[in-house]
Protein backbone atom coordinates (compact mmCIF):
# COMPACT_ATOMS: atom_id res chain seq x y z
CA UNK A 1 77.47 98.41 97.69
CA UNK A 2 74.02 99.01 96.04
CA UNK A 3 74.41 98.75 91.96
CA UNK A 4 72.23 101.68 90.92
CA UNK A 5 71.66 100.10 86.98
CA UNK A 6 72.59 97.32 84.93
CA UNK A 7 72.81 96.72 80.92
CA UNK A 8 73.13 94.25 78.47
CA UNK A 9 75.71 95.66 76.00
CA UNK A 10 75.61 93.24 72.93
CA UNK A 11 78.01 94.83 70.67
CA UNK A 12 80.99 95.05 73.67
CA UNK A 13 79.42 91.04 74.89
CA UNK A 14 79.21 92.63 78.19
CA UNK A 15 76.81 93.59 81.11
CA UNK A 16 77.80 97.70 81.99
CA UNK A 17 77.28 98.57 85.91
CA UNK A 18 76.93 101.25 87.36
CA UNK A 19 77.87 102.08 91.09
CA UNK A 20 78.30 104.63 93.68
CA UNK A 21 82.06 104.51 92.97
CA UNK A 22 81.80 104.43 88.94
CA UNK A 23 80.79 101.90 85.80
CA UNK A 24 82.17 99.07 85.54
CA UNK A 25 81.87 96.19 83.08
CA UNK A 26 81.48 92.56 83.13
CA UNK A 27 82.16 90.36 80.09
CA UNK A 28 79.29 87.71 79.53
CA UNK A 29 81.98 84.98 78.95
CA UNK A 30 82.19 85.20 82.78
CA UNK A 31 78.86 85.27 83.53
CA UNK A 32 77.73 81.33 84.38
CA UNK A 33 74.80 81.13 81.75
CA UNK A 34 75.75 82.97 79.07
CA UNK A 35 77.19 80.88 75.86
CA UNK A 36 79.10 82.16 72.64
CA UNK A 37 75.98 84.06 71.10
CA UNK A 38 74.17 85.32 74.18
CA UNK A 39 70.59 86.24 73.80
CA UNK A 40 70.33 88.26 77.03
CA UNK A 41 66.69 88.35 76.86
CA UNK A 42 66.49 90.90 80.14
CA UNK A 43 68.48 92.35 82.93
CA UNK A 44 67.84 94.05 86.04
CA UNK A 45 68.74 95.33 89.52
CA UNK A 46 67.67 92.72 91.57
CA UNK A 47 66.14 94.38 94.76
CA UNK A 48 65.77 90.91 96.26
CA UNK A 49 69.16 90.83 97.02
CA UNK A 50 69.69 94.69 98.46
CA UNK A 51 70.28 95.83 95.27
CA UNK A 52 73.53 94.40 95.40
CA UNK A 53 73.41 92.15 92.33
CA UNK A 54 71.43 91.85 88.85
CA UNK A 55 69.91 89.31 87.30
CA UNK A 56 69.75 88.37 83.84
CA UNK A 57 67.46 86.08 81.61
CA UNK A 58 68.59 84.69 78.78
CA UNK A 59 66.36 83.93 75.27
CA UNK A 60 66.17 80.17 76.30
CA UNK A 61 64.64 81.11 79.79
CA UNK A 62 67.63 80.36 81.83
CA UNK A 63 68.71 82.80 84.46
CA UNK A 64 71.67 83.65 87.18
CA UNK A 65 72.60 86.47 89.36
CA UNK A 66 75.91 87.92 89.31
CA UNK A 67 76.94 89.87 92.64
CA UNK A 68 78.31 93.26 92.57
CA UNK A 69 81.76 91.82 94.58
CA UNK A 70 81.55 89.44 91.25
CA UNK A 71 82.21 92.68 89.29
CA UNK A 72 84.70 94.82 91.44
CA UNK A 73 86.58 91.47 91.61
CA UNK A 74 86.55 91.14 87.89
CA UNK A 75 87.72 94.84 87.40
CA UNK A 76 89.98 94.21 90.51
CA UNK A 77 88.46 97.54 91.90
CA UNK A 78 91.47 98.69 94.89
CA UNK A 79 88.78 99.71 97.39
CA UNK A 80 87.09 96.27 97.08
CA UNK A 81 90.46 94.82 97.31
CA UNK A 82 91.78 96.63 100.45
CA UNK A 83 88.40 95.74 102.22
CA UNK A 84 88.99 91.91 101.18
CA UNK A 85 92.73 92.27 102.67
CA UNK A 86 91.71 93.80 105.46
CA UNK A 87 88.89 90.71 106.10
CA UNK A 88 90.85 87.99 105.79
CA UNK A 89 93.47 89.62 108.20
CA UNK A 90 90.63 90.52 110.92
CA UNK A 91 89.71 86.61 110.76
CA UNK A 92 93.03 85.55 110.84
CA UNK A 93 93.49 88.63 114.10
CA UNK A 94 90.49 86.90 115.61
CA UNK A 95 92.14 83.19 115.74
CA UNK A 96 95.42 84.42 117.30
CA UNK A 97 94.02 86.53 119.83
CA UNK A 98 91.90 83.04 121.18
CA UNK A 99 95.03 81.32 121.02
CA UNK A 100 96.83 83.63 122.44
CA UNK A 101 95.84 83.50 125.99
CA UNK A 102 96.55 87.59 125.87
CA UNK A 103 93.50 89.74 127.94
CA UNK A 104 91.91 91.75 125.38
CA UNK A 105 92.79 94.56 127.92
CA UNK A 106 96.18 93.91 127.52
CA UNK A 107 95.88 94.22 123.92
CA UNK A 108 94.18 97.26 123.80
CA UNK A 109 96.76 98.72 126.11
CA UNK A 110 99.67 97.44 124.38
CA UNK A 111 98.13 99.07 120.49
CA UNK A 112 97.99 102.49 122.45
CA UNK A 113 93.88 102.47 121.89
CA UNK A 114 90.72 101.75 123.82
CA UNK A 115 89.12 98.44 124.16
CA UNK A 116 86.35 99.71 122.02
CA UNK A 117 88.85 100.25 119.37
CA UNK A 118 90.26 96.81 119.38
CA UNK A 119 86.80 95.12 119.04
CA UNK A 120 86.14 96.80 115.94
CA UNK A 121 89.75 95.80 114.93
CA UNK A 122 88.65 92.52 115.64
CA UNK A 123 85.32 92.56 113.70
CA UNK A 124 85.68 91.31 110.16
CA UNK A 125 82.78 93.03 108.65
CA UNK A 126 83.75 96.75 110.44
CA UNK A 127 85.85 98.41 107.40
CA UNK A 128 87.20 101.74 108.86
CA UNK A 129 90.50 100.07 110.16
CA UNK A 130 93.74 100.60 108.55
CA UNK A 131 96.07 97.87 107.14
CA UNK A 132 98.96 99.12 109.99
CA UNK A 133 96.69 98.47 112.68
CA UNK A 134 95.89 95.15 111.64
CA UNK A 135 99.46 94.27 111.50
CA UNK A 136 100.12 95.72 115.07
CA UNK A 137 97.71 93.72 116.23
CA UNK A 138 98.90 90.64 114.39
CA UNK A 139 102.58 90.81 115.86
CA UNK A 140 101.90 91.85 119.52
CA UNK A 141 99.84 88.35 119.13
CA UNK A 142 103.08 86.22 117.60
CA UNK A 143 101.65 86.17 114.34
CA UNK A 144 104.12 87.32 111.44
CA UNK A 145 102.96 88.52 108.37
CA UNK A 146 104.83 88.23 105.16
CA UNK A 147 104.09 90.72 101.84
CA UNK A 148 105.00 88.99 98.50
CA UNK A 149 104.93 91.01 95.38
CA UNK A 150 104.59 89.01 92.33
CA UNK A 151 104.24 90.16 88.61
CA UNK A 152 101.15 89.63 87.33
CA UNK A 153 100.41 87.31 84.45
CA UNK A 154 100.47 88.87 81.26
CA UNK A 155 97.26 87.86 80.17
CA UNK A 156 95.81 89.69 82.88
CA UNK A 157 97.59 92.73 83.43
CA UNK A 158 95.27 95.73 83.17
């Protein structure tokens, strides 16, 4: 996700983003170079990287980047979430098909959907797949996957 501008907001000690899917803001405490009285000297988009992170300099010369999945980490963002779920389950998908020993075909016929359809199951950085699918997929191969709710911390309840 391309940020479309970035600013150094001294009074709230944070940098303020703005996105395709809103503003978000991230403190400067955790933001690597930035100390107690930060002298954020400039910040940009940095079209380097895609436009996907900004870069700030601070007073003293030192700089860092901060990536936009930084930030929609940070404001634990639900769409940013549900894509990292859905990653880490299309890796894990990947491993138990190999081990398997299941034909692909198979697989695709078992999940009711085409063979096409299974490879982009299978493809970690293809997002339109749902979170059911995945788990289809995960228990035809003898994986099982267990959901645990916790509380969250108080400290870091939003």
């Amino acid at each position: 996700m391309r940020i479309r501008s970035v600013l150094a907001n001294r009074r709230l000690k944070a940098f303020e983003i703005e996105t395709p899917r809103g503003h978000y803001t991230y403190p400067f405490a955790k933001a690597g170079l930035v100390r107690e009285t930060p002298g954020v000297a400039e910040v940009y988009v940095d079209e380097e990287l895609g436009g996907e992170a900004f870069t700030y300099r601070l007073d003293s010369g030192e700089e860092d980047t901060v990536h936009v999945e930084q930030v929609l980490d940070y404001n634990q963002d639900p769409e940013y979430l549900k894509e990292l779920l859905l990653y880490k389950l299309s890796v894990e998908a990947q491993r138990a098909v190999e081990d398997s020993g299941v034909s692909k075909r198979e697989l695709a016929r078992r999940l009711r959907t085409s063979p096409s359809q299974l490879y982009r199951l299978l493809d970690p950085t293809h997002s339109a797949k749902s979170v059911g699918q995945m788990l289809a997929l995960l228990h035809l191969v003898g994986r099982e996957v267990d959901v645990v709710v916790n509380p969250a911390p108080v400290s870091s309840a939003v």
